[in-house]
N, C-alpha and C. Protein backbone atom coordinates (compact mmCIF):
# COMPACT_ATOMS: atom_id res chain seq x y z
N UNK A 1 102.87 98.74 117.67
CA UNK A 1 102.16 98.43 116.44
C UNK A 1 102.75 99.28 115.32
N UNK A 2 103.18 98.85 114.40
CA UNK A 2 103.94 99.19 113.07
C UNK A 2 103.31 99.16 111.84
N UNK A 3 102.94 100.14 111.40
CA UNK A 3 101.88 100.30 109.75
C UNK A 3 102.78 100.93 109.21
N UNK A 4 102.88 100.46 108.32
CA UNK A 4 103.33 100.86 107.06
C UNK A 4 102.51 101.19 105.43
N UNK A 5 102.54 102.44 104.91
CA UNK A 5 101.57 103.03 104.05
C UNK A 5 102.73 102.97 102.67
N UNK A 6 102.92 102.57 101.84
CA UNK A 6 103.69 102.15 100.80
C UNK A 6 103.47 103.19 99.74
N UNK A 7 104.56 104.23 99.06
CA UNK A 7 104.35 105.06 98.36
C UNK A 7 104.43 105.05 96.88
N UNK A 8 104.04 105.38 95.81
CA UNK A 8 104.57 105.64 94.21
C UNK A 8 103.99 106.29 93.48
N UNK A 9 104.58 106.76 92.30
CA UNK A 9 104.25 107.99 91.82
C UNK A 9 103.05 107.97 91.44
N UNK A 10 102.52 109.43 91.57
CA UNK A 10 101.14 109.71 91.05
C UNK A 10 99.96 109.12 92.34
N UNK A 11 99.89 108.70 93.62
CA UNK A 11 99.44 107.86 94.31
C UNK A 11 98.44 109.82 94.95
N UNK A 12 97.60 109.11 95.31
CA UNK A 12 96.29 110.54 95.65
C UNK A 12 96.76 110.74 97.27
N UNK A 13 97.24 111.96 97.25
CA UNK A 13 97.85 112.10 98.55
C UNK A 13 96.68 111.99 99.51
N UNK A 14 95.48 112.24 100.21
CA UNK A 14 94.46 112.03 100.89
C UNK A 14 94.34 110.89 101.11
N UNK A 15 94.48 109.55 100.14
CA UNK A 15 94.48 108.57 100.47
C UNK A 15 95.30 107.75 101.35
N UNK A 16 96.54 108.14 101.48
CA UNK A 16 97.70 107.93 102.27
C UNK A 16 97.48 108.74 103.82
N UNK A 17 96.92 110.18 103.25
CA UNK A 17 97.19 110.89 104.71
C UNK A 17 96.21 111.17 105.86
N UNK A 18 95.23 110.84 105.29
CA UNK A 18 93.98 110.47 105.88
C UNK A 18 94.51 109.26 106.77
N UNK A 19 94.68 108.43 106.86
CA UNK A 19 94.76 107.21 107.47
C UNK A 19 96.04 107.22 108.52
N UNK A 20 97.06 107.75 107.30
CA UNK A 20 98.11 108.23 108.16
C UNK A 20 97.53 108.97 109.31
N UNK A 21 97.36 110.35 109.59
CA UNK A 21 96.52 110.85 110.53
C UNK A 21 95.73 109.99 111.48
N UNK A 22 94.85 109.70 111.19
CA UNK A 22 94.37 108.96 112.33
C UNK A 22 95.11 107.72 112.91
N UNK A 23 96.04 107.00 112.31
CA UNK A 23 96.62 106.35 113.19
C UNK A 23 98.18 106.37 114.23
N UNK A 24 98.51 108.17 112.99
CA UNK A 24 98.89 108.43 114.15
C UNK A 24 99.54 108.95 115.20
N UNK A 25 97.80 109.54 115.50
CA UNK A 25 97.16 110.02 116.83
C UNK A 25 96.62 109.10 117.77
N UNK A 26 96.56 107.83 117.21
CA UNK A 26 96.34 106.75 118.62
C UNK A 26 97.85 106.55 118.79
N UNK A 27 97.72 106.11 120.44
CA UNK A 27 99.01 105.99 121.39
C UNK A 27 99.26 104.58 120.75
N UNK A 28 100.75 104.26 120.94
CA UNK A 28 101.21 102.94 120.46
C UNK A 28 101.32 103.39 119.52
N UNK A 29 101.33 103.46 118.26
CA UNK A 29 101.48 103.32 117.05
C UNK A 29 102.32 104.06 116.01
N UNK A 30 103.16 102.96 115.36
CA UNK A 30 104.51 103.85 114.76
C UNK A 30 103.56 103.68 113.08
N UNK A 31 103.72 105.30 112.79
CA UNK A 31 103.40 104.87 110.92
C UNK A 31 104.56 105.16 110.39
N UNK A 32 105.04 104.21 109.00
CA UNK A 32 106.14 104.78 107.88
C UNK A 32 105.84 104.81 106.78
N UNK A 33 106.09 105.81 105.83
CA UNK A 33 105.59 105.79 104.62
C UNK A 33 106.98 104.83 104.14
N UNK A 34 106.51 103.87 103.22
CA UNK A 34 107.80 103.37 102.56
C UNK A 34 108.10 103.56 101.09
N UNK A 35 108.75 103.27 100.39
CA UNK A 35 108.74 103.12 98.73
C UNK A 35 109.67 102.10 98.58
N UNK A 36 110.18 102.04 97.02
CA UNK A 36 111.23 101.14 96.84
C UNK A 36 112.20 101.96 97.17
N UNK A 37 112.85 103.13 97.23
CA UNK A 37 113.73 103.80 98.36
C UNK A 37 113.48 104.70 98.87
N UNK A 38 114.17 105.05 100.30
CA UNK A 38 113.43 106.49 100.61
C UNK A 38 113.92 107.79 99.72
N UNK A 39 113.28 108.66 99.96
CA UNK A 39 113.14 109.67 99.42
C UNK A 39 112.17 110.49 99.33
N UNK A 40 111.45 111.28 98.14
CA UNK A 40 110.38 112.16 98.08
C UNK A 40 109.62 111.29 96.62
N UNK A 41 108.31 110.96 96.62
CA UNK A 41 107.38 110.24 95.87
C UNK A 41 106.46 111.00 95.96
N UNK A 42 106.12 111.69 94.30
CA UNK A 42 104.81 112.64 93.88
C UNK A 42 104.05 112.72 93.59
N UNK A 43 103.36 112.85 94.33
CA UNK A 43 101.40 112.71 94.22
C UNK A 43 100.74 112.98 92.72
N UNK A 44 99.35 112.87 92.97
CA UNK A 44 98.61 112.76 91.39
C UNK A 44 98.61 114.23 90.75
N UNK A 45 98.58 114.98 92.10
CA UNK A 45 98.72 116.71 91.48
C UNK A 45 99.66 117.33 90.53
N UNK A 46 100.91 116.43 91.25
CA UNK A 46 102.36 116.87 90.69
C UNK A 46 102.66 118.14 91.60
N UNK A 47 101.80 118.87 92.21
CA UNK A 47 102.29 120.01 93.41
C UNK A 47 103.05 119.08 94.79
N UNK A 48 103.18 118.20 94.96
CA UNK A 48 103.10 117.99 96.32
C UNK A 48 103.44 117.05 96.57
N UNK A 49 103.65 116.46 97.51
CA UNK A 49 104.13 114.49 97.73
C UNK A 49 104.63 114.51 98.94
N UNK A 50 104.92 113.03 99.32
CA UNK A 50 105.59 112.68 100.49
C UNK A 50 106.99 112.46 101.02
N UNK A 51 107.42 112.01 101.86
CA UNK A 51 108.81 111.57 101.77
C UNK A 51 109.07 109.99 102.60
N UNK A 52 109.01 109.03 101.38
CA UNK A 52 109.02 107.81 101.99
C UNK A 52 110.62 108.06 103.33
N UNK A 53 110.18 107.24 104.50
CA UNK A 53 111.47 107.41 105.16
C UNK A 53 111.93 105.76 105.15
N UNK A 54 111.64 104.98 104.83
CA UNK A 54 111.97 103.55 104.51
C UNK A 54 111.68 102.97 102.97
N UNK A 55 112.53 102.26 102.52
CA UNK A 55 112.50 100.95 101.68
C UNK A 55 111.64 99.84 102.07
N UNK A 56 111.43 99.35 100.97
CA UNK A 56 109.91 98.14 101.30
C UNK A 56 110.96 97.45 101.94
N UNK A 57 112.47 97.17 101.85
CA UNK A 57 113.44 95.99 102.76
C UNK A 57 113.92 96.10 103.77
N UNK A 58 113.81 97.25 104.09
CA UNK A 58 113.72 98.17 105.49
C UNK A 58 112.66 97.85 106.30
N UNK A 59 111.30 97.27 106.18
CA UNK A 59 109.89 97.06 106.52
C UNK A 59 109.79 96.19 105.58
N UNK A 60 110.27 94.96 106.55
CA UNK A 60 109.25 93.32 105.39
C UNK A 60 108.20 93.31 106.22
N UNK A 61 108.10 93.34 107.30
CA UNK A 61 106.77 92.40 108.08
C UNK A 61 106.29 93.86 109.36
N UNK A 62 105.35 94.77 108.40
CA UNK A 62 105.38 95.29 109.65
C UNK A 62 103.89 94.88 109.71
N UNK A 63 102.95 95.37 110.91
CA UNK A 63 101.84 94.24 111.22
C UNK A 63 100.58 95.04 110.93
N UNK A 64 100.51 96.16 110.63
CA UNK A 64 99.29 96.62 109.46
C UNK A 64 100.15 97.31 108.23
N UNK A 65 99.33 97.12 106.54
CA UNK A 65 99.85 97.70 105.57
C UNK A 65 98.66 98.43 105.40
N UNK A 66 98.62 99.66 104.49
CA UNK A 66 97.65 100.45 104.27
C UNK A 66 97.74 101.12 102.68
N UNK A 67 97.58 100.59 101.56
CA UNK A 67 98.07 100.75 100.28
C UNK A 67 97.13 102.09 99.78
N UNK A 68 97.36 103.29 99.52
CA UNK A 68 96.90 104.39 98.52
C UNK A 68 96.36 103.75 97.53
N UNK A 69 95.62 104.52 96.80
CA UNK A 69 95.39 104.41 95.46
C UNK A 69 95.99 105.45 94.59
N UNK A 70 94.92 105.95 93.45
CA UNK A 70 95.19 107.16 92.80
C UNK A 70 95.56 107.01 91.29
N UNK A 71 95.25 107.67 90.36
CA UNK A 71 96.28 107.38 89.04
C UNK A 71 96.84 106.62 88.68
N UNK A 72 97.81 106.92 89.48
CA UNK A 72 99.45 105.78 89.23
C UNK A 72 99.16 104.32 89.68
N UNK A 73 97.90 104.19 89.98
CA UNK A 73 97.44 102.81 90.59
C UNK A 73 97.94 101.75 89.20
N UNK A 74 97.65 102.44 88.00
CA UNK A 74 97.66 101.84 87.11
C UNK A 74 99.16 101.45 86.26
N UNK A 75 99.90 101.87 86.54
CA UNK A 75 101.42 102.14 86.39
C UNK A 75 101.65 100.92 87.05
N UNK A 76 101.56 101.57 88.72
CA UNK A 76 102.05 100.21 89.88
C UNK A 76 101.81 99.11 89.65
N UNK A 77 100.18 98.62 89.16
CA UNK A 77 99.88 97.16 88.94
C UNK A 77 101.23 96.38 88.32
N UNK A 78 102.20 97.12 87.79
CA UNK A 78 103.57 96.22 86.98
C UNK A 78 104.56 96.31 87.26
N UNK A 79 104.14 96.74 89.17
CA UNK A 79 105.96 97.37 89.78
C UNK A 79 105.66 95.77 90.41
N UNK A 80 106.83 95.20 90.00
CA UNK A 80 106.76 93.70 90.56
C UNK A 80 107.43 93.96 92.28
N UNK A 81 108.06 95.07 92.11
CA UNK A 81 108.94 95.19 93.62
C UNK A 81 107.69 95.85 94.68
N UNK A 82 107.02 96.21 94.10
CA UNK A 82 105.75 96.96 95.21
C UNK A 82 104.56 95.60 95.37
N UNK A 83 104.34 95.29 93.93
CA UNK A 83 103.43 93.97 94.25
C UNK A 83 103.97 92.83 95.08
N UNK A 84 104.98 92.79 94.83
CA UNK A 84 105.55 91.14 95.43
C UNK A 84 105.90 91.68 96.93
N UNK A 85 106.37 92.92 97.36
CA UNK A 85 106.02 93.57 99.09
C UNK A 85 104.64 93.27 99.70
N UNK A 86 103.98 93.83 98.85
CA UNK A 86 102.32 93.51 99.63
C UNK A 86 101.82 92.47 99.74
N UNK A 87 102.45 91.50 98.99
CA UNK A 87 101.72 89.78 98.88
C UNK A 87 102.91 89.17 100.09
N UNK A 88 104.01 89.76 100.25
CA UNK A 88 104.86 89.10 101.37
C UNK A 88 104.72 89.52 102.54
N UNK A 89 104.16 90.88 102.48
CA UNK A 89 104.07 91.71 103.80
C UNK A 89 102.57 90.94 104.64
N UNK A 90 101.87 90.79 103.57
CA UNK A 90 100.60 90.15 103.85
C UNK A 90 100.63 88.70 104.54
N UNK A 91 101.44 88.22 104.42
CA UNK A 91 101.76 86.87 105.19
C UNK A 91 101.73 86.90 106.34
N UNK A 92 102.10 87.94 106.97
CA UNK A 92 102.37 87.95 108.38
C UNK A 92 101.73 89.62 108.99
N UNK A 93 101.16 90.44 108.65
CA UNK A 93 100.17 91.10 109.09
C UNK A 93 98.73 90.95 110.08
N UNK A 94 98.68 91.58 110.72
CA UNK A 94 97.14 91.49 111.32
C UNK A 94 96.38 91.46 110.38
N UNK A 95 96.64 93.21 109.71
CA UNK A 95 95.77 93.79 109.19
C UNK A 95 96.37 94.49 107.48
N UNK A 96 95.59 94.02 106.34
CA UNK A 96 95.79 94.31 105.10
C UNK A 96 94.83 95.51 104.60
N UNK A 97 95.01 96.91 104.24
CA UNK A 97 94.11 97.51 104.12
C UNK A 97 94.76 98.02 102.40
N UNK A 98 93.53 98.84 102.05
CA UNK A 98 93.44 99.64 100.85
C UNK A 98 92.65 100.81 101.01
N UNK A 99 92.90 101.99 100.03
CA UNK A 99 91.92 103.03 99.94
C UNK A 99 91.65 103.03 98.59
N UNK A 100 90.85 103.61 97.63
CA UNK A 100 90.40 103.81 96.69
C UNK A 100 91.18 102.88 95.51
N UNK A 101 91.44 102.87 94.67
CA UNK A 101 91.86 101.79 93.76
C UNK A 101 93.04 101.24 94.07
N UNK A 102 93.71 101.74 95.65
CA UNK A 102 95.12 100.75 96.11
C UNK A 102 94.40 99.16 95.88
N UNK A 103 92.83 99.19 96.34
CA UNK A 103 92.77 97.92 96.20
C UNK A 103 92.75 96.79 94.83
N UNK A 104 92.85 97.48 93.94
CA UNK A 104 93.62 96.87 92.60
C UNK A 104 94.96 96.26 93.14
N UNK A 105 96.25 97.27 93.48
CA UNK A 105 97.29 96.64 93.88
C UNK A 105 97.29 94.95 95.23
N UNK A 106 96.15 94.68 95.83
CA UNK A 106 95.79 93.63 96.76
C UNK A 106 95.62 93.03 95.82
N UNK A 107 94.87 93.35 94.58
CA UNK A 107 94.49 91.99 94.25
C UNK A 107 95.44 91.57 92.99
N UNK A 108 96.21 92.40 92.82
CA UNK A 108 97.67 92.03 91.97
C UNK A 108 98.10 91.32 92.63
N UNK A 109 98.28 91.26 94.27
CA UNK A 109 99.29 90.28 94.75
C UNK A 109 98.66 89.18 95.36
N UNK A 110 97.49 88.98 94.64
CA UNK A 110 96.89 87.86 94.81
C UNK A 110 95.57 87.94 95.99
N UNK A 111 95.40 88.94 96.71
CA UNK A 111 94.75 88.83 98.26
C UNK A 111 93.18 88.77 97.91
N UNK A 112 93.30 88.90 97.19
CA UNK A 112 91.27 89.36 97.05
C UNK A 112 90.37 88.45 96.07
N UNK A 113 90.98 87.30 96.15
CA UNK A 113 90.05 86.04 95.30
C UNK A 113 89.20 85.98 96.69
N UNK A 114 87.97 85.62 95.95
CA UNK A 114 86.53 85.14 96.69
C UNK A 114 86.68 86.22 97.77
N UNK A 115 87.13 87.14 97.79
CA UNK A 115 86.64 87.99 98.71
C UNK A 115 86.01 89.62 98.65
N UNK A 116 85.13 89.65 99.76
CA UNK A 116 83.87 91.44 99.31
C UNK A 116 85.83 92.18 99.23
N UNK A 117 85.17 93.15 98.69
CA UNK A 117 85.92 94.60 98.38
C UNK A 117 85.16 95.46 97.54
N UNK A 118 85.74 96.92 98.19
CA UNK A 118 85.54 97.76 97.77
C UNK A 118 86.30 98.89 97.07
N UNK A 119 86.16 100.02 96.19
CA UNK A 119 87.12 100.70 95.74
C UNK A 119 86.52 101.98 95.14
N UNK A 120 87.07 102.84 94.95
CA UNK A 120 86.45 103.82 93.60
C UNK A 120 85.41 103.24 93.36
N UNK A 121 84.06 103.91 93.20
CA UNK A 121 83.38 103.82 91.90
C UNK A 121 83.09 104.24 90.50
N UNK A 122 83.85 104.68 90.86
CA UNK A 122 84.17 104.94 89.07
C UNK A 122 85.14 103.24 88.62
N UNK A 123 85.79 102.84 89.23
CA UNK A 123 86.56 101.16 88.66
C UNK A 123 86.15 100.12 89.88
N UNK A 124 84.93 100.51 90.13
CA UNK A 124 84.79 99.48 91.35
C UNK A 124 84.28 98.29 90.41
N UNK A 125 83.93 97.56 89.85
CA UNK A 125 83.39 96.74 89.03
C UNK A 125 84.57 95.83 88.47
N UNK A 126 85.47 96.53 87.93
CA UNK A 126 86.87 96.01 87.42
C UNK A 126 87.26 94.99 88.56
N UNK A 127 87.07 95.53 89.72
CA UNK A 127 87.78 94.29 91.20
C UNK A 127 87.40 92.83 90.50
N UNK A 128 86.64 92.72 89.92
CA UNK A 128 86.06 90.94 89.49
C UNK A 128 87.10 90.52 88.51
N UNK A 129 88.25 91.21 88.11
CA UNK A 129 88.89 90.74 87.43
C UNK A 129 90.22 90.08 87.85
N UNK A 130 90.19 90.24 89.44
CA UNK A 130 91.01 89.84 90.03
C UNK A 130 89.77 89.06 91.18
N UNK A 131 89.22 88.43 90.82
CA UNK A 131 88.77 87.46 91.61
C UNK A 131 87.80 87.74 92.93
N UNK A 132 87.85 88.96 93.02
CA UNK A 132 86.83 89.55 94.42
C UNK A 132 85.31 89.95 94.05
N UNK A 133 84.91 90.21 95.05
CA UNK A 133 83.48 90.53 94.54
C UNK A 133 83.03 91.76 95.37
N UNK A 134 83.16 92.89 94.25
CA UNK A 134 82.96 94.22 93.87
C UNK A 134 81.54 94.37 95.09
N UNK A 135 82.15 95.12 95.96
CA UNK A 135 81.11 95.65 96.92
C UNK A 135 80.59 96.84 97.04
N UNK A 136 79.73 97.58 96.74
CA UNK A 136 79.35 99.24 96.53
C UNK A 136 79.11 99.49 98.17
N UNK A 137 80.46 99.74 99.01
CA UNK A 137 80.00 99.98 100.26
C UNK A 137 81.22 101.20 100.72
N UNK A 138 81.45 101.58 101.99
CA UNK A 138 82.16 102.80 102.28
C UNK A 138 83.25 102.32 102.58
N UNK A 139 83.36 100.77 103.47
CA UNK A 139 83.96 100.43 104.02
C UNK A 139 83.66 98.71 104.08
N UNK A 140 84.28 98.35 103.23
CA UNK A 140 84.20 96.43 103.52
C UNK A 140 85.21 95.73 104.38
N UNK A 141 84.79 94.91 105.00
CA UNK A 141 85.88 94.08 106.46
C UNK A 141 85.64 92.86 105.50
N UNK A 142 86.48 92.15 105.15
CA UNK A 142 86.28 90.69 104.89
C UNK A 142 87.49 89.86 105.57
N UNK A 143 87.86 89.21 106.78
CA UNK A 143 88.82 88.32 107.06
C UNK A 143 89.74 89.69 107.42
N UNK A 144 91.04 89.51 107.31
CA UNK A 144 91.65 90.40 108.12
C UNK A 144 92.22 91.47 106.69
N UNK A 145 91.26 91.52 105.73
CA UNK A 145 91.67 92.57 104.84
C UNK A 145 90.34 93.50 104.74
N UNK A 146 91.10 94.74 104.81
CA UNK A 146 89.92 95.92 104.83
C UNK A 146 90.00 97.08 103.58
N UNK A 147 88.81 96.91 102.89
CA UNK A 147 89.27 98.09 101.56
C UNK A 147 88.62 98.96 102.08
N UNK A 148 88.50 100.50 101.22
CA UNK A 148 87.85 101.51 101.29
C UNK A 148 87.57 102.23 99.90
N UNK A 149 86.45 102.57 99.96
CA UNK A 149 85.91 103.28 98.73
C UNK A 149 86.95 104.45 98.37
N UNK A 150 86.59 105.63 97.43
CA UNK A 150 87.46 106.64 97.33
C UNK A 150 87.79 107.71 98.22
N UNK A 151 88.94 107.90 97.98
CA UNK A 151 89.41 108.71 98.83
C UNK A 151 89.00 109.41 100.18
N UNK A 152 88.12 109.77 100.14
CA UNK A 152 87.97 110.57 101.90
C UNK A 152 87.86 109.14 102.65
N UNK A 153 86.95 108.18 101.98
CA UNK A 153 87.04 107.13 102.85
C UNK A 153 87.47 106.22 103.77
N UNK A 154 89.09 106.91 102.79
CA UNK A 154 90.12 106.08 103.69
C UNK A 154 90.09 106.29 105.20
N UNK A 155 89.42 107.60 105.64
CA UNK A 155 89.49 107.92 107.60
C UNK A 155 88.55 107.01 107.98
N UNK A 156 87.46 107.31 107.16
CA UNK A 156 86.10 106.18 107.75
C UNK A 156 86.83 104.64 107.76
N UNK A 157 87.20 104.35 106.74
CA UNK A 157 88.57 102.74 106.74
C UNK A 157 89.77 103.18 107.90
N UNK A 158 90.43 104.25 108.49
CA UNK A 158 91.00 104.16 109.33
C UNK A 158 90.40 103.85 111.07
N UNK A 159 89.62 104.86 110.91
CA UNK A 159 89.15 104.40 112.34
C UNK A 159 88.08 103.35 112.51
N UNK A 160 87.33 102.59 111.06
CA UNK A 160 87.28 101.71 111.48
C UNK A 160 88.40 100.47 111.67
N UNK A 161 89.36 100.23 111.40
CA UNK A 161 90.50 99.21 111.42
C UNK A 161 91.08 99.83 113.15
N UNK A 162 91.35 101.27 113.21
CA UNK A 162 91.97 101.42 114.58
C UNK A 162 90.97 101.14 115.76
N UNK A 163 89.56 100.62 115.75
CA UNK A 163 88.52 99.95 116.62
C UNK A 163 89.01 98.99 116.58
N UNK A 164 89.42 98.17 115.23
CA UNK A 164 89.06 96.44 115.49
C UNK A 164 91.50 96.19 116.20
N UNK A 165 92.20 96.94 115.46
CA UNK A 165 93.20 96.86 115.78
C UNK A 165 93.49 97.15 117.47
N UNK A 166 92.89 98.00 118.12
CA UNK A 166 92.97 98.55 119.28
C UNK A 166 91.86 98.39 120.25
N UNK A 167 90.87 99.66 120.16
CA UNK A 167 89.61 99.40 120.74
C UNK A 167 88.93 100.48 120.42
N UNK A 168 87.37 100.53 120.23
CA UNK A 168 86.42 101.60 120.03
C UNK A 168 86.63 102.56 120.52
N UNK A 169 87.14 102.53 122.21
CA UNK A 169 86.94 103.71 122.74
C UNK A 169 88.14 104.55 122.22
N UNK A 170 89.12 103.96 121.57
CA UNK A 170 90.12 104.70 120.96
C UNK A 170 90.13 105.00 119.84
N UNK A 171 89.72 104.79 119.32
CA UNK A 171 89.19 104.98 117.76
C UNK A 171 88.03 106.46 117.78
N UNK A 172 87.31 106.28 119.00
CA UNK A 172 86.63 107.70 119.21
C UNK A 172 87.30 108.81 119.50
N UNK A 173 87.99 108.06 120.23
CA UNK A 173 89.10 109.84 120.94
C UNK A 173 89.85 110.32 119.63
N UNK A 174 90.45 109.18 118.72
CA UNK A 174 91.02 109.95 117.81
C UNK A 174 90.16 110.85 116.67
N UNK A 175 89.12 110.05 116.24
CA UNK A 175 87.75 110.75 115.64
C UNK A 175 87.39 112.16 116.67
N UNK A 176 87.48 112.69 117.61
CA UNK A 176 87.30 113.65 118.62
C UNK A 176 88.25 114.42 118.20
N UNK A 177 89.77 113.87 118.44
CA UNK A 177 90.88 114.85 118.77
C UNK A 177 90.95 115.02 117.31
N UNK A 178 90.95 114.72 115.88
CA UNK A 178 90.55 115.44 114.73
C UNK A 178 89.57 116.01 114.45
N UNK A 179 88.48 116.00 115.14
CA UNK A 179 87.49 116.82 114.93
C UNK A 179 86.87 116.01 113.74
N UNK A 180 86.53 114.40 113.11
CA UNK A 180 85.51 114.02 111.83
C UNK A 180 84.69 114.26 112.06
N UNK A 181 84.25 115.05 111.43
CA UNK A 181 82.02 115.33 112.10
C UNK A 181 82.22 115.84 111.13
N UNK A 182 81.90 115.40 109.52
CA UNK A 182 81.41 115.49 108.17
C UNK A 182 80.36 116.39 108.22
N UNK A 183 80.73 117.67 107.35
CA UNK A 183 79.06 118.26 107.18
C UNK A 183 79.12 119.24 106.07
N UNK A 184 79.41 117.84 104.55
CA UNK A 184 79.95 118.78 103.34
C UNK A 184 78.09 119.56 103.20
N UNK A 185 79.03 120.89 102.19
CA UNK A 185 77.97 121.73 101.79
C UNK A 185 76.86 121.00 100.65
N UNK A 186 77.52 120.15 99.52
CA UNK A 186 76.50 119.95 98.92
C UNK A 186 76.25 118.26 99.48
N UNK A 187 75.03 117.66 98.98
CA UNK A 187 74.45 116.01 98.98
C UNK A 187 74.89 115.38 97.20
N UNK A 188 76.23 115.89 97.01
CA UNK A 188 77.03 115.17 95.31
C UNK A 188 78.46 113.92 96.02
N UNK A 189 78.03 113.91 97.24
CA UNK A 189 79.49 112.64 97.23
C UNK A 189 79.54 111.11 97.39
N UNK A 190 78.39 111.00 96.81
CA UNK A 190 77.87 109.47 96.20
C UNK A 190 77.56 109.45 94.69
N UNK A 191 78.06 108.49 93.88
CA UNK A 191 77.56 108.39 92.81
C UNK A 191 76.09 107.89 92.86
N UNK A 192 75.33 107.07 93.47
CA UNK A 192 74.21 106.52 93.56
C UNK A 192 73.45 107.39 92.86
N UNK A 193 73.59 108.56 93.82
CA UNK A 193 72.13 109.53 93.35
C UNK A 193 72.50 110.65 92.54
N UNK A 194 73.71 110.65 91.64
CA UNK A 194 74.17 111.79 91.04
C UNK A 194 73.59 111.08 89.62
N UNK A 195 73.94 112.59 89.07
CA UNK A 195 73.01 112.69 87.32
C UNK A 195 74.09 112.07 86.96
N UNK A 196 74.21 111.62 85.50
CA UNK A 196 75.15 110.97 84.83
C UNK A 196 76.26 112.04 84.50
N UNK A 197 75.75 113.19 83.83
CA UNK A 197 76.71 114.26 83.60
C UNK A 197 77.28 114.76 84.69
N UNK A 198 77.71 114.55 86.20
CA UNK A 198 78.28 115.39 87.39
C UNK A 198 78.98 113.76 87.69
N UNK A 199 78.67 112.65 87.10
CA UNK A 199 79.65 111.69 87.19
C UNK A 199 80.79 111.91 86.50
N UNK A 200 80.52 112.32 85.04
CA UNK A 200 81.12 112.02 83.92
C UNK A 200 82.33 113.20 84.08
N UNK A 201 81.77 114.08 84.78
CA UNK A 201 82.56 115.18 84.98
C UNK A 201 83.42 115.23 86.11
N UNK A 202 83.65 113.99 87.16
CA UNK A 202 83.37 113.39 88.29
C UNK A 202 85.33 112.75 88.13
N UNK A 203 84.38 112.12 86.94
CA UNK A 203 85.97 110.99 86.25
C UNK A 203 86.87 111.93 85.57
N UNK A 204 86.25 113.08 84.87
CA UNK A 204 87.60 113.79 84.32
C UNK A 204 88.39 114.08 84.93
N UNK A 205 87.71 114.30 86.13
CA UNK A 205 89.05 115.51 87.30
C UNK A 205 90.32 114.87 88.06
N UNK A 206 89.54 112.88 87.74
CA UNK A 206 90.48 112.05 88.14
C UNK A 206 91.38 110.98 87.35
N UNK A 207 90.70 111.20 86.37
CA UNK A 207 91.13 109.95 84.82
C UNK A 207 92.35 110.35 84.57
């Protein structure tokens, strides 16, 4: 099984490596970060980044994609060479995933008419502008494309996709052998129940 996590500048490294990580630590499974060439592609911090080891032409058809979000989400929407990968890669995939506003880039390449998704909430609402219908959830399954809210989410979107890709009981061992057992200090990592001002202050740190 071959996933491929697609890289570009400014992309929120957690979103990529989160997922990366858990898939892989299940057996079987090859991950590659790709870009439009390999090399080193720098995160939203500007401290830090990855090192794509493939070209999107290096990896046309591998059989899960897993798109970042982040910043540069907004840049990418007009990389025709990253959009027109994910709408081709998508042809022949199991499995189409997103983390936090990667799922903007799905629905650049067309994937998310009439279908739930989820993303950021801070631009989760915007998804209707590409034809989907904006889901306030952690983790949406619709057909064989899977989004994920922001960022940490993407593990909760990994091991759920490495259940339905593999099997539950493997999807636990890897949830085990990382140790996920969530137990942040404060109750602020939902917008639902936050004040308006710890939102607002929420979006600066990421705008």
């Amino acid at each position: 099984m071959h996933i491929a996590i697609p890289l570009y500048p400014r992309f929120t490294a957690l979103d990529a490596v989160g997922p990366y990580t858990v898939m892989a630590f299940a057996p079987g499974f090859t991950v590659t970060f790709v870009a439009a060439s390999p090399g080193p592609v720098p995160d939203d911090r500007g401290g830090s980044g990855l090192t794509a080891t493939a070209s999107y032409a290096d990896l046309p058809h591998p059989d899960v994609i897993i798109v970042p979000g982040g910043p540069g989400t907004a840049e990418a929407l007009s990389d025709r060479e990253l959009v027109g990968w994910i709408g081709r890669a998508h042809e022949r995939t199991r499995w189409t995933a997103s983390v936090c506003s990667g799922s903007f880039l799905l629905g650049a390449a067309g994937l998310l008419a009439g279908r739930r998704a989820t993303s950021h909430w801070g631009w989760l609402d915007r998804l209707a502008a590409f034809g989907a219908e904006p889901v306030s959830e952690r983790v949406v399954v619709d057909g064989r494309i899977v989004t994920a809210a922001g960022v940490s989410a993407g593990i909760d979107m990994a091991l759920t996709l490495l259940a339905r890709v593999s099997d539950a009981e493997t999807a636990r061992a890897v949830q085990l052998a990382i140790e996920y057992d969530p137990d942040p200090p404060f109750d602020a990592g939902s917008a639902g129940g936050a004040p308006a001002d710890l939102r607002e202050r929420a979006l600066g740190l990421i705008a």
